[in-house]
Protein backbone atom coordinates (compact mmCIF):
# COMPACT_ATOMS: atom_id res chain seq x y z
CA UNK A 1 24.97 14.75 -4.09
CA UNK A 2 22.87 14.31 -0.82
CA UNK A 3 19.52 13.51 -1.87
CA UNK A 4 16.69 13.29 0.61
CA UNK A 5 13.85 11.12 -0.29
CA UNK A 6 10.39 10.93 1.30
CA UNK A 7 8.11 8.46 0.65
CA UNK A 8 5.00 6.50 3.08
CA UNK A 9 5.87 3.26 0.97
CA UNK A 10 9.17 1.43 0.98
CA UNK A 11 10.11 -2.69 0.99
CA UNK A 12 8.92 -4.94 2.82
CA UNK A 13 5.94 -3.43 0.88
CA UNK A 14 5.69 -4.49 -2.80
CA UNK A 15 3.74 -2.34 -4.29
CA UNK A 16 4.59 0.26 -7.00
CA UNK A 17 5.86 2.89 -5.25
CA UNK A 18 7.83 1.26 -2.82
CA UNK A 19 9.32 -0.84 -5.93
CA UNK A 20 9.65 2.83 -8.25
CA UNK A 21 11.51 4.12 -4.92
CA UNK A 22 14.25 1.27 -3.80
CA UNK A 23 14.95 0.75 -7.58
CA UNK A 24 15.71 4.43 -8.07
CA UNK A 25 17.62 4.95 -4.81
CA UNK A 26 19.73 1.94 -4.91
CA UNK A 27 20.95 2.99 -8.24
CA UNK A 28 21.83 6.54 -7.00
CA UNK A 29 23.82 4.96 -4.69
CA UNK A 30 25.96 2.79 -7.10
CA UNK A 31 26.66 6.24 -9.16
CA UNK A 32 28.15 7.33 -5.86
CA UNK A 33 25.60 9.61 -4.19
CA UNK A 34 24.52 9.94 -0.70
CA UNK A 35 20.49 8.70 -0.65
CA UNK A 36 18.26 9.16 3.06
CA UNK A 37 14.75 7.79 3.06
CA UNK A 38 12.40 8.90 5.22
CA UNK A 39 8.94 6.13 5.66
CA UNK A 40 6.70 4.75 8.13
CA UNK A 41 6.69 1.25 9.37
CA UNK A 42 5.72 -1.11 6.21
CA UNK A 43 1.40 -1.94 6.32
CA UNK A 44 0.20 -1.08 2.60
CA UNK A 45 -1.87 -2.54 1.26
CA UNK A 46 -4.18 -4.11 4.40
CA UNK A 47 -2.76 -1.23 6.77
CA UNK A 48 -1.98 -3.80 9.30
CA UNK A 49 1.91 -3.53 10.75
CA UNK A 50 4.06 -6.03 8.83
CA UNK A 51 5.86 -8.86 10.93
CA UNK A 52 8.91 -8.60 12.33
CA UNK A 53 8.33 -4.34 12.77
CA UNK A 54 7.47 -2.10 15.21
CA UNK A 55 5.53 1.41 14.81
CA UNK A 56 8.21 3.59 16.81
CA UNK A 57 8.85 6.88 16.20
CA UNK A 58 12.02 6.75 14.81
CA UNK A 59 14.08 3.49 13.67
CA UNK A 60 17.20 3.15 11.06
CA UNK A 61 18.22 0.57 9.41
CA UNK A 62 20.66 0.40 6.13
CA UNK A 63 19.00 -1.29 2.99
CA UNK A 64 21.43 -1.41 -0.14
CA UNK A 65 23.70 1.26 0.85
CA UNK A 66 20.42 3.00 1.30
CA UNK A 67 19.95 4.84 4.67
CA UNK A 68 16.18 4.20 5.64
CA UNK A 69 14.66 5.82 8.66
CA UNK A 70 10.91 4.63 9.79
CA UNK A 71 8.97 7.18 11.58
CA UNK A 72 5.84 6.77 13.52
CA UNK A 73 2.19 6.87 11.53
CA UNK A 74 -0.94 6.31 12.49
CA UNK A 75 -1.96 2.77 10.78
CA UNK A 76 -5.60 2.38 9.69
CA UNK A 77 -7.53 0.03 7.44
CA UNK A 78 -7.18 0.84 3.82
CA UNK A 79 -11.17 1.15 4.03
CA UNK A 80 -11.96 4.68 4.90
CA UNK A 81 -11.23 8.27 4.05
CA UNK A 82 -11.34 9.56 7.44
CA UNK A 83 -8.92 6.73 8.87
CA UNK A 84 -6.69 7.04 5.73
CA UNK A 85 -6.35 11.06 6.17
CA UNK A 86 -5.26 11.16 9.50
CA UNK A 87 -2.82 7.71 8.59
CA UNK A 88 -1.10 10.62 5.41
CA UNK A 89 -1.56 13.79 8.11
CA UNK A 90 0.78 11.52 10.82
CA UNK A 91 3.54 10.58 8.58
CA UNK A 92 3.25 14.03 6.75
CA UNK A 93 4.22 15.48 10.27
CA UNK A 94 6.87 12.37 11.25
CA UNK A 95 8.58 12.99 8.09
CA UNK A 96 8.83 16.84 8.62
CA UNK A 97 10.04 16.47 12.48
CA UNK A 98 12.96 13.89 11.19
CA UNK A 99 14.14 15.68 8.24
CA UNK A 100 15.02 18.89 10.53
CA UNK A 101 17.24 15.80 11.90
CA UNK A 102 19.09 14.62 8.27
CA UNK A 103 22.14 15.76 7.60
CA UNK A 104 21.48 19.17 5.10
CA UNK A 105 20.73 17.38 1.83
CA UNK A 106 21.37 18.94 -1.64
CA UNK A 107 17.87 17.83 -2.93
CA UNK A 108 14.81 16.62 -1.51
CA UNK A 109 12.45 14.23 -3.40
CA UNK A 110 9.19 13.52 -1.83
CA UNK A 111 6.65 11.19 -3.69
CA UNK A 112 2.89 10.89 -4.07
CA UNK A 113 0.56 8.81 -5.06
CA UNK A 114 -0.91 11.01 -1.50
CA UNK A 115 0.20 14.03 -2.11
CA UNK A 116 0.61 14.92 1.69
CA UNK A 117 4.30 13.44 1.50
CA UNK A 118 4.72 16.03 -1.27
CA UNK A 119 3.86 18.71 1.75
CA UNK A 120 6.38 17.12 3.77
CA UNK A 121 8.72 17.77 0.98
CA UNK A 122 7.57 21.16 0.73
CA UNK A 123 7.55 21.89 4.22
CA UNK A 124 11.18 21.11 4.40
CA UNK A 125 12.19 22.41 1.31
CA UNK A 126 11.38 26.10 2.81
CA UNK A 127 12.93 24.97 6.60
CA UNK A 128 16.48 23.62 4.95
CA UNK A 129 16.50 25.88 2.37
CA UNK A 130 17.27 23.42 0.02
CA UNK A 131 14.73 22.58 -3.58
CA UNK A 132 12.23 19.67 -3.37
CA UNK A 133 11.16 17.75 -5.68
CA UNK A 134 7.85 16.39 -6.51
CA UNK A 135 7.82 13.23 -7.92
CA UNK A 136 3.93 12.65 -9.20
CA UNK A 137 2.44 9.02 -9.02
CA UNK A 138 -1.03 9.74 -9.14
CA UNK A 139 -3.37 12.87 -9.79
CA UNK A 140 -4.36 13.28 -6.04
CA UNK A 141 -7.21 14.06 -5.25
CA UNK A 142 -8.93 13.50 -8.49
CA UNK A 143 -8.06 9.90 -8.17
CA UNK A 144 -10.36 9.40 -4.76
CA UNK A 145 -13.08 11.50 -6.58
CA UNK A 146 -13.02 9.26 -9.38
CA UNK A 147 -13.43 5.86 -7.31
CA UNK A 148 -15.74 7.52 -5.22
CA UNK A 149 -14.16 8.00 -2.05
CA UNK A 150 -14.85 11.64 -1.57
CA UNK A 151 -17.63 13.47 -2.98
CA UNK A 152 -17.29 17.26 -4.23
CA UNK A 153 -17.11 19.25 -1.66
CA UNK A 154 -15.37 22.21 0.00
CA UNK A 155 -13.01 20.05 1.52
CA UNK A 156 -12.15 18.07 -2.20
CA UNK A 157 -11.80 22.39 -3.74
CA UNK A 158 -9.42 22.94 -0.91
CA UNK A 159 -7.25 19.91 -1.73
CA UNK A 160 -7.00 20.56 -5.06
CA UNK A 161 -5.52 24.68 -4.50
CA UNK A 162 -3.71 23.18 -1.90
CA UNK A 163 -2.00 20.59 -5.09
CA UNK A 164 -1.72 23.29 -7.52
CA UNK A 165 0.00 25.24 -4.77
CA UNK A 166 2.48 22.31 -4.51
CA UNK A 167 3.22 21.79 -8.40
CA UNK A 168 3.95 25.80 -8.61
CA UNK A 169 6.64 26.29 -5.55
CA UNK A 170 8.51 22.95 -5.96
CA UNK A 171 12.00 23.22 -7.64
CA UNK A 172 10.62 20.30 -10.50
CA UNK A 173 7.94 17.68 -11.26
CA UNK A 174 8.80 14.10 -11.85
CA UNK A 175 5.73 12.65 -14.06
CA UNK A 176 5.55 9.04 -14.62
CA UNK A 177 3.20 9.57 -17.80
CA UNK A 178 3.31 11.73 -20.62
CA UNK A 179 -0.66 12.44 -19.92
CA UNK A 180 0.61 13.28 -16.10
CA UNK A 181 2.64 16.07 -18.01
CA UNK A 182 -0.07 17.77 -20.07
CA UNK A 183 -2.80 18.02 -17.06
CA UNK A 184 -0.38 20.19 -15.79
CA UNK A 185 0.67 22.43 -18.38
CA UNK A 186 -3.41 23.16 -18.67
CA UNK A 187 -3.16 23.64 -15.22
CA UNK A 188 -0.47 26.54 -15.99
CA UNK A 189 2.35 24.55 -14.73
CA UNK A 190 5.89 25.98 -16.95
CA UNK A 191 6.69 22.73 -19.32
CA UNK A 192 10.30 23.40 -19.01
CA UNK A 193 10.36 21.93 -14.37
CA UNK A 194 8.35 18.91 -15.90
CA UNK A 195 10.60 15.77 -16.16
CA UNK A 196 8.69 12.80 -17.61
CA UNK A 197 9.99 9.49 -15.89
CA UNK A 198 7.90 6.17 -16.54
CA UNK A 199 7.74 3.04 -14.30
CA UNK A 200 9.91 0.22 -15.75
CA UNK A 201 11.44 -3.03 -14.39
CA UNK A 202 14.24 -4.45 -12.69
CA UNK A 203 15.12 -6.45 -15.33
CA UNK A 204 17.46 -8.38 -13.04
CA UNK A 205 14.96 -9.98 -11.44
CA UNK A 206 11.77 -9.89 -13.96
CA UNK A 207 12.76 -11.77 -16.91
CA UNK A 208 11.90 -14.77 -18.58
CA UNK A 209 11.40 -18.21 -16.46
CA UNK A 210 9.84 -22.06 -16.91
CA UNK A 211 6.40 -22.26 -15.06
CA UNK A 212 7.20 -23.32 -11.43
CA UNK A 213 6.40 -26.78 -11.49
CA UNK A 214 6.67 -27.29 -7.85
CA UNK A 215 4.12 -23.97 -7.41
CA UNK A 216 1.95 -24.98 -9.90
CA UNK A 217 1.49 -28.13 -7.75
CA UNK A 218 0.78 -27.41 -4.94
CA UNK A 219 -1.44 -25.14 -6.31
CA UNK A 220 -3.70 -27.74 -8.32
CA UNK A 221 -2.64 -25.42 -11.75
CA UNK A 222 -0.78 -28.33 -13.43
CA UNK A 223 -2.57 -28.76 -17.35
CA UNK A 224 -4.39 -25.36 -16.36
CA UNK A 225 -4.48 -22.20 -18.65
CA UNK A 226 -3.82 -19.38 -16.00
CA UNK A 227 -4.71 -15.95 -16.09
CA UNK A 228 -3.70 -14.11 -12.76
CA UNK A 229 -3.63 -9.83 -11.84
CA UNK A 230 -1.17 -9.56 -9.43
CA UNK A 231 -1.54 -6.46 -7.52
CA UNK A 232 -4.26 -3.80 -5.07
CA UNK A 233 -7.32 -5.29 -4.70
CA UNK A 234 -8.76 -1.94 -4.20
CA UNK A 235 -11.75 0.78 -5.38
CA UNK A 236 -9.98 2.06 -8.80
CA UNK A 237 -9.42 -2.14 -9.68
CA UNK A 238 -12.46 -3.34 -10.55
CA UNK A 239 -12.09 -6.99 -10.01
CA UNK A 240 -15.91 -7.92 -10.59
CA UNK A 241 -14.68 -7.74 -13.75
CA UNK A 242 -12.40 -11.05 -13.63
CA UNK A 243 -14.71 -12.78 -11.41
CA UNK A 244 -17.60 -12.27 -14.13
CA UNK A 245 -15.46 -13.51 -16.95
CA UNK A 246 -14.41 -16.74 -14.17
CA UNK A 247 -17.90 -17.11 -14.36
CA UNK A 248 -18.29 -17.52 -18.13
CA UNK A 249 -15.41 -19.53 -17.98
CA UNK A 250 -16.90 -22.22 -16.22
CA UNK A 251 -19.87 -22.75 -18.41
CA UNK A 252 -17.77 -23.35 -21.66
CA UNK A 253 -17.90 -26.86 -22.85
CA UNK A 254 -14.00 -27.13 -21.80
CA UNK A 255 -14.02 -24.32 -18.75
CA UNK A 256 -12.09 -27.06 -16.47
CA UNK A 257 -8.87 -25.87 -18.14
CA UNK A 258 -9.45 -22.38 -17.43
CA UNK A 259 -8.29 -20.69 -13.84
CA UNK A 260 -8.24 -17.50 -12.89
CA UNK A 261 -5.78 -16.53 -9.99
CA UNK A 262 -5.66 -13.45 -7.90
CA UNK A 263 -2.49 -12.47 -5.91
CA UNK A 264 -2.30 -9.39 -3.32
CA UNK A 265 -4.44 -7.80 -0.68
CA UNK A 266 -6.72 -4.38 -0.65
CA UNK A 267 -9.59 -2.73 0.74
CA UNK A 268 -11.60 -4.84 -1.61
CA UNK A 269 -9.99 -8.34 -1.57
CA UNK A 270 -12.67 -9.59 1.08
CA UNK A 271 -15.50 -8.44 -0.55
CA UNK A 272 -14.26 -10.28 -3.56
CA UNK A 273 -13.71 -13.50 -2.19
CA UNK A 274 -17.23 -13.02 -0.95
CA UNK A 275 -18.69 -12.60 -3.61
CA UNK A 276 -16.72 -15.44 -5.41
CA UNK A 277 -17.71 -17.96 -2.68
CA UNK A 278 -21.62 -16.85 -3.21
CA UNK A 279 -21.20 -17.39 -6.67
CA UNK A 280 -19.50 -21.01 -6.19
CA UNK A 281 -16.53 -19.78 -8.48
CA UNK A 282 -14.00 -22.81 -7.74
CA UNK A 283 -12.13 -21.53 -10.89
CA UNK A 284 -11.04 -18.56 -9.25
CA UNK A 285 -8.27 -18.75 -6.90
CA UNK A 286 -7.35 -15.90 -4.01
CA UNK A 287 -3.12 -15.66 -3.09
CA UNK A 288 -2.14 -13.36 -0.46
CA UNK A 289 0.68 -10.98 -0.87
CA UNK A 290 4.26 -12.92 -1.02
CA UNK A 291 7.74 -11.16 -0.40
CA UNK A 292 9.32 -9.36 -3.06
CA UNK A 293 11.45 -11.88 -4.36
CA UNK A 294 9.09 -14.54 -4.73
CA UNK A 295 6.81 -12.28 -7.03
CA UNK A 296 8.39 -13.49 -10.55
CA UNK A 297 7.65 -17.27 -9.23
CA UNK A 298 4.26 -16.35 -8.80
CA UNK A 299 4.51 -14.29 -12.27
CA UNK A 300 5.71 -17.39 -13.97
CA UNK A 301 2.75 -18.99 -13.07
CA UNK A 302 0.32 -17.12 -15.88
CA UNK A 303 -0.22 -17.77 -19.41
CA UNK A 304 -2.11 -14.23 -19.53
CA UNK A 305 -1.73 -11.35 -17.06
CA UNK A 306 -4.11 -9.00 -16.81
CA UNK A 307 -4.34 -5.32 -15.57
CA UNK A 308 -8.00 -3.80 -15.01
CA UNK A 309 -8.68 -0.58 -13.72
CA UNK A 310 -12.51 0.72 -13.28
CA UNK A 311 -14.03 2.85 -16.60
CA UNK A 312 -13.09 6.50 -15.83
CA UNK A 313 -11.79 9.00 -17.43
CA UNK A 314 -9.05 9.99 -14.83
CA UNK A 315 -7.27 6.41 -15.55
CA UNK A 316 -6.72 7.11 -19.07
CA UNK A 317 -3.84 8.89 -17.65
CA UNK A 318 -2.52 6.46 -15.32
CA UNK A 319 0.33 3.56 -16.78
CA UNK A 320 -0.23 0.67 -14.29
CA UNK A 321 3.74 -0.29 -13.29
CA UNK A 322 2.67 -3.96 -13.48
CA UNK A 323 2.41 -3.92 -16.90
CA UNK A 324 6.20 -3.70 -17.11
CA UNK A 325 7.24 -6.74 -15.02
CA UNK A 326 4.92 -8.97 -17.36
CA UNK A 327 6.73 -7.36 -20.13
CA UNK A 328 9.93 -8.19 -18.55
CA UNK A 329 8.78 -12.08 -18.04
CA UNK A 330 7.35 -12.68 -21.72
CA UNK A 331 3.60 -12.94 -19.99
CA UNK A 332 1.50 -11.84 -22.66
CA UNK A 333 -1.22 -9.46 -21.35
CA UNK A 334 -4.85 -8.50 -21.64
CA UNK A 335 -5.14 -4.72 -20.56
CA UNK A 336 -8.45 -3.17 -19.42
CA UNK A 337 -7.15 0.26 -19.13
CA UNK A 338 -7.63 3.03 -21.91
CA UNK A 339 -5.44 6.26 -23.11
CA UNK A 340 -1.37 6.49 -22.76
CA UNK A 341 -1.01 2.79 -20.81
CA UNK A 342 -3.18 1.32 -23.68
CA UNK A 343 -0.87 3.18 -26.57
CA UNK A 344 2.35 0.83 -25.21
CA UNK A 345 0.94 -2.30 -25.16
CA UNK A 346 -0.24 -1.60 -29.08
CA UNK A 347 2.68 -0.06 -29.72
CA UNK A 348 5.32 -2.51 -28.27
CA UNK A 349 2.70 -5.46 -29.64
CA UNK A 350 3.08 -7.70 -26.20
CA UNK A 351 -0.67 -7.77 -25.18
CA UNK A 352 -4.58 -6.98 -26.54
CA UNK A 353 -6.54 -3.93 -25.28
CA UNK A 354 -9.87 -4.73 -24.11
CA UNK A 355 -13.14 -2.48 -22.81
CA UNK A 356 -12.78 -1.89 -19.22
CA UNK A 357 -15.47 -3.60 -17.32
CA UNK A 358 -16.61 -5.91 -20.31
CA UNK A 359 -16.21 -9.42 -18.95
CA UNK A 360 -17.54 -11.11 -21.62
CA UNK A 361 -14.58 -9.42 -23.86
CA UNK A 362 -11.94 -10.46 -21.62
CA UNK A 363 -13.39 -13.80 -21.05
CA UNK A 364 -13.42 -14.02 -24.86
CA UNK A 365 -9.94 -13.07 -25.48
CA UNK A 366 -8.49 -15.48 -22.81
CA UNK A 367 -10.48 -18.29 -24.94
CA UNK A 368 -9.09 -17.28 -28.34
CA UNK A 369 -5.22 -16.75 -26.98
CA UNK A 370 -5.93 -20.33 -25.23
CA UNK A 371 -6.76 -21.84 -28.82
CA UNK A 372 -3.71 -20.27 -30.68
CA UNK A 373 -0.50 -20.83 -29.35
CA UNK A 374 1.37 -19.38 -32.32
CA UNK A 375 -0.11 -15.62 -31.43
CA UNK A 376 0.55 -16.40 -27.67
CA UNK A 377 4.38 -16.94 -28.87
CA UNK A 378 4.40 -13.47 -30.63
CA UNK A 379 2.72 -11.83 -27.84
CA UNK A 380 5.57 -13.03 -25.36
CA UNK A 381 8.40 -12.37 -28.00
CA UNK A 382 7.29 -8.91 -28.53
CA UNK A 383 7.31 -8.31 -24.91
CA UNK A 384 10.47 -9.55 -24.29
CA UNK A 385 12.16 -7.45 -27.00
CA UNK A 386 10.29 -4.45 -25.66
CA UNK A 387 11.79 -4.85 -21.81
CA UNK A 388 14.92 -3.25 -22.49
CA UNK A 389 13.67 0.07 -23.17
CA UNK A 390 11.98 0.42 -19.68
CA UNK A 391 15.02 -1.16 -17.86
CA UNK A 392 14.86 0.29 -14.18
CA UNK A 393 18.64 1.25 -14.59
CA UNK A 394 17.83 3.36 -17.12
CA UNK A 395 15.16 5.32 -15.86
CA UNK A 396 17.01 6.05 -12.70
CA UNK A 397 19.68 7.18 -14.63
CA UNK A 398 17.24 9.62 -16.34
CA UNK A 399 15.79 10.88 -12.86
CA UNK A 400 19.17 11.79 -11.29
CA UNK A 401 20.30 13.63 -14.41
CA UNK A 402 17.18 15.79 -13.92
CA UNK A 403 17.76 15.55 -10.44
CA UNK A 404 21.44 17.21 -10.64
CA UNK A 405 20.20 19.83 -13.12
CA UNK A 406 17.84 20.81 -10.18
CA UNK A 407 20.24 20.76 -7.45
CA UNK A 408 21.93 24.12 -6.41
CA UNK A 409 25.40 24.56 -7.43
């Protein structure tokens, strides 16, 4: 099978998407199928042009048997709509103008979380006559509504038709959560060309591992407890949060021992270390975003990892892929995200739910897993028993099935 993938995220970048996508292709490649990509030169999260790259308008290169062709995009800050738009409106148009160029595939997959890559797929789909797929990441545009980016307005309406118009003439949905699922069957989507696919980990390279001593270090962490998010620093995040509970950290009787780390870059990240300077918070420590494979070193670094999204309603629905990889390393987690993400951590016993945007809870629970080793042992047992069911492998396996029921015969 030739399968066509489009997606505005893709390694160098690590973030979930670009992880979801390489994962997923490479493995369609092993099974013995034929896999294009179609991105933009790599600049998520800080939409500035990675090292080493060049914004061109067309570049190939050959990435795990994968064949990946970069387009031209207009790059802006991850700070404003307006800049952002016309960023998703460039490669939406770069993708379409190179596709007409791939080889016919038998299937095209084109991914959100913006959902203007999923009009590139559809856009295509009706040129080459072939069925597209819409893989869905995120409920765009309700998820810039819901972080405030764009207010309702004729404009936000016009999006949303414009997404309903996309789930009804696409071949199939691919929905990473269950909740993804039922929004659209109230939205009068058929059940039957919904596919429900989670996020999971490669559990090749997140698995268990010692605390890098030599890290630690040179990091002044040696004797620390360590809790650490490792992802976006953006809008939907909330990291006040963390910084608040840093702060009633420090005034414990023991705080010394307490350190809160921060790895990866956003549209917030300078605001927070702002605001963490003002606030003298020397217990808080600010990483910038590492290659790919030096991730789990970082990862081994934590006692606790911790996922926080702001309290909305919209992110009940959304399973944060990070909490996967800490299941894959045995990092017991504190998760300040309600609804279906919440349900796996209780259910695979590996981490504690908390209130989103209650620092003083998540301070409190980093305290009491600090004190009691024994539960901390559990926590990272359960997790580790857990990984296995969202094995990467697996879940690619699971997509191309769907994938070559789809396909045309």
């Amino acid at each position: 099978m030739k399968i066509l993938f489009l997606s505005d995220n893709f390694p160098p970048e690590v973030n979930a998407p670009a992880s979801r996508t390489i994962e997923h292709c490479r493995e369609w490649v092993r099974a013995g199928h034929e896999v294009t990509v179609i991105t933009c030169a790599p600049n998520f999260p800080a939409g500035k042009l990675f090292a080493g790259y060049r914004n061109q308008w067309r570049s190939i290169e050959h990435v795990d048997g994968i064949k990946v062709i970069r387009v031209w995009s207009f790059i802006a800050p991850n700070t404003g709509v307006i800049g952002r738009l016309i960023d998703y409106l460039s490669f939406m148009t770069s993708a379409i103008l190179a596709g007409m160029f791939v080889a016919r595939p038998d299937i095209i997959v084109a991914t959100s979380p913006q959902f203007f890559t999923a009009c590139a797929g559809r856009v295509l789909g009706t040129l080459r006559r072939r069925p597209w797929i819409f893989e869905l990441r995120d409920l765009w545009p309700d998820s810039v509504s819901a972080v405030g980016a764009m207010r309702e307005s004729f404009g936000l309406r016009a999006f949303r038709k414009l997404e309903l118009h996309l789930y009804r003439h696409c071949r199939g949905v691919v929905s990473v959560t269950e909740s993804f699922r039922e929004h659209l069957i109230v939205r009068g989507i058929a059940a039957e060309k919904i596919e429900v696919v989670t996020n999971g980990a490669d559990l090749t390279r997140f698995a268990p591992r010692e605390r890098d001593r030599d890290l630690a270090r040179s990091l002044s962490l040696e004797g620390k407890f360590v809790a650490g998010y490792v992802g976006t620093h953006g809008l939907a995040h909330g990291l006040e949060t963390l910084l608040d509970a840093a702060d009633a950290l420090r005034r414990l009787p023991d705080g010394d021992r307490f350190r809160i780390v921060l790895l990866g870059d956003g549209a917030r990240k300078a605001h927070l270390k702002a605001m963490a300077a003002e606030r003298g918070l020397h217990n808080v420590l600010f990483l910038d975003l590492v290659s790919k494979d030096q991730v789990p070193r970082y990862w081994s670094l934590l006692d606790l990892s911790i996922i926080h999204l702001n309290p909305n309603e919209l992110f009940k629905s959304v399973i944060p892929s990070k909490l996967f990889e800490c299941m894959a390393m045995g990092i017991p987690l504190l998760h300040g995200v309600l609804g279906e993400s919440a349900e796996i951590v209780r259910r695979e016993g590996f981490g504690v739910v908390f209130q989103p945007g209650d620092s003083a809870q998540l301070a409190r629970h980093i305290v009491e897993l600090a004190q009691d080793p024994s539960r901390l042992a559990e926590l990272r047992s359960a997790g580790i028993l857990a990984a296995p069911r969202y094995d990467r492998d697996r879940l690619a396996a699971k997509m191309l099935a769907a994938l070559d029921g789809w396909a045309p015969r």
